[in-house]
Protein backbone atom coordinates (compact mmCIF):
# COMPACT_ATOMS: atom_id res chain seq x y z
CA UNK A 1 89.30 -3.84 -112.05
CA UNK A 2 91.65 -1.20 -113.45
CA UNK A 3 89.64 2.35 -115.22
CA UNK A 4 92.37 4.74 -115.83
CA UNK A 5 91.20 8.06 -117.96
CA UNK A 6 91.78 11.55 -118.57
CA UNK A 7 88.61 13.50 -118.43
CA UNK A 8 87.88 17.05 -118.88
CA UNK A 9 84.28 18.14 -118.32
CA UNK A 10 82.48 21.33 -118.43
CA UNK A 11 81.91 22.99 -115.31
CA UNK A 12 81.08 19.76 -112.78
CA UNK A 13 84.73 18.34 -112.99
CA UNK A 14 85.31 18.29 -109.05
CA UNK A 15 81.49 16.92 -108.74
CA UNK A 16 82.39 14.33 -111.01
CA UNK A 17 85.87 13.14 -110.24
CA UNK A 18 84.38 13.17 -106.29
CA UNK A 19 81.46 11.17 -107.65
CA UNK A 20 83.42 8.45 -109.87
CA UNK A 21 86.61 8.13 -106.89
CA UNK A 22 83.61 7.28 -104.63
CA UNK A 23 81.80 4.53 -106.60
CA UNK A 24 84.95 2.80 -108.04
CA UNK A 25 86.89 0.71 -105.12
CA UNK A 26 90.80 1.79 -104.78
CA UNK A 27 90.08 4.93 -106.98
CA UNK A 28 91.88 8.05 -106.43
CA UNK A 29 92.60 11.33 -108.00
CA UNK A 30 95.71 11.57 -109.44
CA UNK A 31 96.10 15.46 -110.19
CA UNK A 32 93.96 18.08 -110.89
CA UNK A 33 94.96 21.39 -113.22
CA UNK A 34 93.41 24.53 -112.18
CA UNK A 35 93.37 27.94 -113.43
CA UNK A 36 96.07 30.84 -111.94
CA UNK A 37 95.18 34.08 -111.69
CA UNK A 38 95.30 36.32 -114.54
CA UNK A 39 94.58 32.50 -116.84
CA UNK A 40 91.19 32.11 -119.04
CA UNK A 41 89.09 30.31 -116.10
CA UNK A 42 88.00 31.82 -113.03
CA UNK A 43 91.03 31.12 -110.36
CA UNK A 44 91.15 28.35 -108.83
CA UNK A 45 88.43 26.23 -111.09
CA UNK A 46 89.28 23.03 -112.84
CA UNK A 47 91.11 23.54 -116.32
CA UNK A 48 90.02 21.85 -119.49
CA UNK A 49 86.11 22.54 -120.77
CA UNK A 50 84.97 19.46 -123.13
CA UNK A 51 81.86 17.75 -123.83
CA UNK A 52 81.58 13.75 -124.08
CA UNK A 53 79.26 11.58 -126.40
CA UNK A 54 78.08 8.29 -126.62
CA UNK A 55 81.05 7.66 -128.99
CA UNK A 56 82.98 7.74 -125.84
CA UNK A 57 82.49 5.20 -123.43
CA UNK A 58 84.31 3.72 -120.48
CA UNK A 59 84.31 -0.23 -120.93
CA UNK A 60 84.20 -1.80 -117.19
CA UNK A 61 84.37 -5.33 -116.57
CA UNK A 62 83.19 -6.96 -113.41
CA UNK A 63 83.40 -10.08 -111.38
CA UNK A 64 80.06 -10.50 -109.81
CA UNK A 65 76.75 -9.25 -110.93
CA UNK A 66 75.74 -7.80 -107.89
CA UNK A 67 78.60 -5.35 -108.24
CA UNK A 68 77.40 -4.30 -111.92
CA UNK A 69 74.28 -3.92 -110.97
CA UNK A 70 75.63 -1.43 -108.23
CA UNK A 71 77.56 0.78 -110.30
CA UNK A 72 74.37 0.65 -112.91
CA UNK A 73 72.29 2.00 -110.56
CA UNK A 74 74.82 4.73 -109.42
CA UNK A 75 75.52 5.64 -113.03
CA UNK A 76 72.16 5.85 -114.24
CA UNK A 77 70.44 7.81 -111.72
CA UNK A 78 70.20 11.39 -113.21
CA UNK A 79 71.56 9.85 -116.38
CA UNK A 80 70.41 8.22 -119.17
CA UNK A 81 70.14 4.10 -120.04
CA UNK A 82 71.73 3.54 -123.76
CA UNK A 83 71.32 -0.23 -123.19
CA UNK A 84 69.61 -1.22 -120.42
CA UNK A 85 71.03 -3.84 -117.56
CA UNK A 86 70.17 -7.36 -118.72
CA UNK A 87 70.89 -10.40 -120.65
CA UNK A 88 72.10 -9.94 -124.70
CA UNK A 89 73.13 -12.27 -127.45
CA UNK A 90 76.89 -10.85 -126.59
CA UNK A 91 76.85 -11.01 -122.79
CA UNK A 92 75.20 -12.73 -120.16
CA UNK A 93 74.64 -9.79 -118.46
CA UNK A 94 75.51 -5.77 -119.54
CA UNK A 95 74.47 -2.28 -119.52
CA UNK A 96 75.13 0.72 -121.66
CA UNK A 97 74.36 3.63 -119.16
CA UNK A 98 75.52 7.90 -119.87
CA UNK A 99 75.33 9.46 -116.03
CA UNK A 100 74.57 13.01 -115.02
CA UNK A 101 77.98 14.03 -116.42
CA UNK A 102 77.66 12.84 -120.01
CA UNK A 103 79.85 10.13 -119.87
CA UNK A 104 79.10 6.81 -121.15
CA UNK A 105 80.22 3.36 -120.00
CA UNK A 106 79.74 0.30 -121.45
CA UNK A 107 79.55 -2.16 -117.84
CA UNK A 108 79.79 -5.76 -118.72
CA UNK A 109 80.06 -9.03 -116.64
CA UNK A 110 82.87 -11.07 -117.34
């Protein structure tokens, strides 16, 4: 499986980069920008402020169910289910899931 994106979120981006480098396998951070002193953000915070929608979404593909389900679960908790997990006329088994952060991802078994 290979995710790579740019995000910029609004005020939970080392929450969120902690929380997605944690529930993807061989994840890792690459950089991080953060504000100077004397720059627009408080020193020291995570640069970039942006909000996501549903017309943004990651699109995972998996392997095995068990490990979609897995990353459903993780994604959905505080979050919201778009689509839930289960069997469609497109896919055997997907899930359209936006998590605590606002991003959206589109999880779909190959």
């Amino acid at each position: 499986m290979l995710v790579s994106n740019l995000f910029m979120f609004t005020g939970e981006a080392e929450e969120a980069m902690t929380f997605y480098v944690a529930l993807f396998p061989q994840s890792r951070i690459v950089s991080v920008e953060r504000y100077g002193a004397n720059e627009a953000g408080a020193e020291g915070s995570v640069k970039h402020a942006f909000t996501f929608t549903p017309s943004f979404s990651l699109f995972v593909e998996f392997d095995a169910r068990e490990q979609l389900d897995a990353v459903y679960c993780a994604l959905s908790a505080q979050g919201q289910n778009l689509m839930p997990a289960g069997s469609y006329d497109f896919s055997r088994h997907f899930a359209w899931v936006q998590d605590r952060f606002g991003v959206s991802s589109l999880l779909i078994l190959q």
